[in-house]
Structure formats: C-alpha cells, structure tokens
Protein backbone atom coordinates (compact mmCIF):
# COMPACT_ATOMS: atom_id res chain seq x y z
CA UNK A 1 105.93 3.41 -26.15
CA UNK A 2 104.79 0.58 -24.12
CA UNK A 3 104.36 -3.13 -25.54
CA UNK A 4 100.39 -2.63 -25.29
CA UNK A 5 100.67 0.04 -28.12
CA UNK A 6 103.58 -1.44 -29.90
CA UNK A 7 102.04 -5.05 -29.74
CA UNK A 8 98.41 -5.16 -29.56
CA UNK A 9 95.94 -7.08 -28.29
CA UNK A 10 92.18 -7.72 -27.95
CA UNK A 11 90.89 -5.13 -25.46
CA UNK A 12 89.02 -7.06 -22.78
CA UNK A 13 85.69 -7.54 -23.15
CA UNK A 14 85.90 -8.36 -26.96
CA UNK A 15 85.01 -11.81 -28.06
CA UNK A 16 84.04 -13.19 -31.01
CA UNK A 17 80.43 -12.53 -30.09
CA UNK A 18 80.75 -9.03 -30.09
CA UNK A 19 78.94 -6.86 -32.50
CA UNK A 20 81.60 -4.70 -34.52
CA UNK A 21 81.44 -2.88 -37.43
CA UNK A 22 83.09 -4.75 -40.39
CA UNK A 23 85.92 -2.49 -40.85
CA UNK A 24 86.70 -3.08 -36.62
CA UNK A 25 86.76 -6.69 -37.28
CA UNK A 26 88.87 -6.71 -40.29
CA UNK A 27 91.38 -4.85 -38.47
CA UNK A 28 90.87 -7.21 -34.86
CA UNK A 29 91.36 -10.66 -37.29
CA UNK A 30 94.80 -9.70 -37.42
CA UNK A 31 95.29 -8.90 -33.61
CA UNK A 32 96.54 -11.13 -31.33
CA UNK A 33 99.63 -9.30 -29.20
CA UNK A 34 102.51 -10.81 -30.92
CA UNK A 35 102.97 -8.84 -34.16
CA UNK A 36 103.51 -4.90 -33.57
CA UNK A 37 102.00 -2.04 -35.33
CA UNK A 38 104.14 -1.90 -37.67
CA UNK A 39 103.40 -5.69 -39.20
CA UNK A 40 100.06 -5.14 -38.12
CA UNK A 41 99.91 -1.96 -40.78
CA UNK A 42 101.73 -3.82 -43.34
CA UNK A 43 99.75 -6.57 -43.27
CA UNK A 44 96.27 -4.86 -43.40
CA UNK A 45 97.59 -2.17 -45.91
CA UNK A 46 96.66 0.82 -43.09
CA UNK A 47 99.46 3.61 -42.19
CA UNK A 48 100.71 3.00 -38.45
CA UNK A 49 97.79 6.51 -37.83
CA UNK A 50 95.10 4.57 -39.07
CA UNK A 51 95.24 1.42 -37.30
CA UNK A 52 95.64 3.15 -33.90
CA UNK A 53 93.18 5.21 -34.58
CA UNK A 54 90.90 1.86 -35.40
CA UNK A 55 91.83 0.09 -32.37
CA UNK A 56 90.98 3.42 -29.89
CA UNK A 57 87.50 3.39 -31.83
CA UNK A 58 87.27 -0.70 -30.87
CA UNK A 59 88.02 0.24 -27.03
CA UNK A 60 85.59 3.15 -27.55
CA UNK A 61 82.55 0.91 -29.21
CA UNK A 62 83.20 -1.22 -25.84
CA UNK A 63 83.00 1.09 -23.87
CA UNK A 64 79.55 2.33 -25.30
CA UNK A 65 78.72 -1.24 -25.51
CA UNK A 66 79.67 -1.71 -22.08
CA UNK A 67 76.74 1.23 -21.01
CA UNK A 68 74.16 0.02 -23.33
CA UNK A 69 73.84 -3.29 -21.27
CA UNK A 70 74.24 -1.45 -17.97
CA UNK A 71 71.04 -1.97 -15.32
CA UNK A 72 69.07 1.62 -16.25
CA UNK A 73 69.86 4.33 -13.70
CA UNK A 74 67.98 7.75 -12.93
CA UNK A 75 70.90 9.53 -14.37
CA UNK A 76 70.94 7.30 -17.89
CA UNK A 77 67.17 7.39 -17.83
CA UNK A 78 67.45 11.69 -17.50
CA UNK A 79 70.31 11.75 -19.83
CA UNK A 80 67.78 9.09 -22.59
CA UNK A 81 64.73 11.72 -21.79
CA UNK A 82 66.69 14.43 -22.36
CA UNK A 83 68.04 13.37 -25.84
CA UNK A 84 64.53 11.86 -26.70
CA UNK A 85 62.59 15.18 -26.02
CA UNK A 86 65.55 17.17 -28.04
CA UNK A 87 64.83 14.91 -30.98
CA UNK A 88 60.80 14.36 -30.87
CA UNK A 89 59.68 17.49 -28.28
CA UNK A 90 57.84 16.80 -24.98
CA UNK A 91 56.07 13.81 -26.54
CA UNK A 92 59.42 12.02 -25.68
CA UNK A 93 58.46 11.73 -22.14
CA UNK A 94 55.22 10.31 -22.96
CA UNK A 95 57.27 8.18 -25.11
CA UNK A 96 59.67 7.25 -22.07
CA UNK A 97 56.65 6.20 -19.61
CA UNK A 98 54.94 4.06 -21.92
CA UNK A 99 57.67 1.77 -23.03
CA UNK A 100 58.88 2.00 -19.37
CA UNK A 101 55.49 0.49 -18.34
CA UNK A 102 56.51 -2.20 -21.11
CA UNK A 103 59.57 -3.25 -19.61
CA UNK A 104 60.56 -5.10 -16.72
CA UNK A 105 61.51 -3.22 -13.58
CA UNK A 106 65.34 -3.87 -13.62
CA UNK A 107 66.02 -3.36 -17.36
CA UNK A 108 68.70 -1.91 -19.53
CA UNK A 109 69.61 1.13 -21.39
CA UNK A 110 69.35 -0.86 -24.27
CA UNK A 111 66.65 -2.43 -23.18
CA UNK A 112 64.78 1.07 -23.22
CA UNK A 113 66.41 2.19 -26.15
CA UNK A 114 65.38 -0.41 -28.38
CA UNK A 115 61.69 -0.29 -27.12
CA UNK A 116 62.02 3.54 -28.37
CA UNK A 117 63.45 3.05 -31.10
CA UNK A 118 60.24 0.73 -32.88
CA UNK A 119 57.79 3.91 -32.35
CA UNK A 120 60.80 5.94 -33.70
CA UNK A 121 60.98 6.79 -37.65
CA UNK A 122 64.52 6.44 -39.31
CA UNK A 123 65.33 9.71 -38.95
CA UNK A 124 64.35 10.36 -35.18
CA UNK A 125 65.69 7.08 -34.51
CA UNK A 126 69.38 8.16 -36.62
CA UNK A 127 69.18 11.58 -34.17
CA UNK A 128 68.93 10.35 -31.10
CA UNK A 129 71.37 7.67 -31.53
CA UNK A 130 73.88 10.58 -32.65
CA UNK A 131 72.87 12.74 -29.45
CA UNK A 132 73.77 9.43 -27.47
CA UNK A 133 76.41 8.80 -29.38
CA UNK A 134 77.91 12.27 -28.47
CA UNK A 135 77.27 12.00 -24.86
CA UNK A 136 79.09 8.63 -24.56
CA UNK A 137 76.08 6.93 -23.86
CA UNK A 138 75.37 5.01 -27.24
C-alpha cells in the first residue's frame, strides 16, 4: 500500500473553512500524515474499513464541493433542469429561467441551486439534492 493510504493526510482543498459533516471532521481532527491507519483507527475507535471508507467520502464531498462552486455551464445547467423537471414536472424550467433572470450572468451551480432551492418545499428540495447527489453533481 502506498504511504498516502497507510499515513493519511488532508486531501487538498480541505481547510478548516470547509463545510463537513460532523462525523468527517471528527475523523479529519485526527489527520495529519504522520500516524497510519492503524493509530488513526485506534485512536478514533473505527475498524481500519471504516475510516477509509470516511476519508474516500471526505475526497468525495470535495469533489462535489469542488462542482458546486464551479462557473455554471450549459451542460450543469441541462444536467440542474433535468433533475429539477424530474422532481417538480415542466414547471422546473419555468423555475430555472426565473431565478436565472435573478442571478448574475457568470454565476455558480450553487449559486442557481440555492436560488431554487427557497421556492422549493423540503421535500422537492431533499429530491433533487439526492438526484444531484447521484449524478456527482451535488
């Protein structure tokens, strides 16, 4: 195995700014690429399974994070429409234009998404961030 995977370390890209779940950052507190997996395990009371599982999910949640912040292209914006309408029906593109309209011309997925999301109810809002979610866009 190589000393990245034996001996982890923040992925880059993660600072203390970051927004992580709780359970990520409990498990990044403790990483700093000098103790290995196995301390790593001990100390945090996770089998060896678990914690690598934990840190793929951090480089994952970057990765997303990484897209959300991204300058809005035609293919994000098709992909966003496209999950929107599946949730809400063709009122999603309506939906699309209008906060669009609202936003500035070079603006972000998450820019867009967020605007969405306020006209969205819990539910609709909880659906399309799972559709994103499973297209690796969210």
């Amino acid at each position: 195995m190589s000393a990245e995977l034996d001996y982890p370390a923040w992925p880059p890209g993660l600072t203390d700014q970051t927004p992580l779940p709780f359970m990520y950052w409990r498990v990044m507190h403790v990483v700093d690429g000098r103790r290995s997996i196995e301390k790593l395990s001990t100390t945090l009371g996770l089998k060896e399974p678990q914690l690598r599982q934990a840190l793929t999910e951090v480089r994952n949640w970057l990765g997303r994070a990484a897209v959300r912040e991204q300058p809005l292209t035609g293919e994000l914006e098709k992909a966003l429409r496209q999950a929107l309408v599946s949730v809400v029906g063709p009122m999603g593109e309506l939906m699309i234009d209008d906060a669009l309209d609202d936003l500035p011309e070079q603006t972000t997925l998450s820019a867009l998404v967020s605007s969405l999301n306020t006209q969205l109810s819990e539910p609709h809002s909880q659906a399309l961030a799972r559709i994103l979610r499973s297209r690796g866009i969210a």
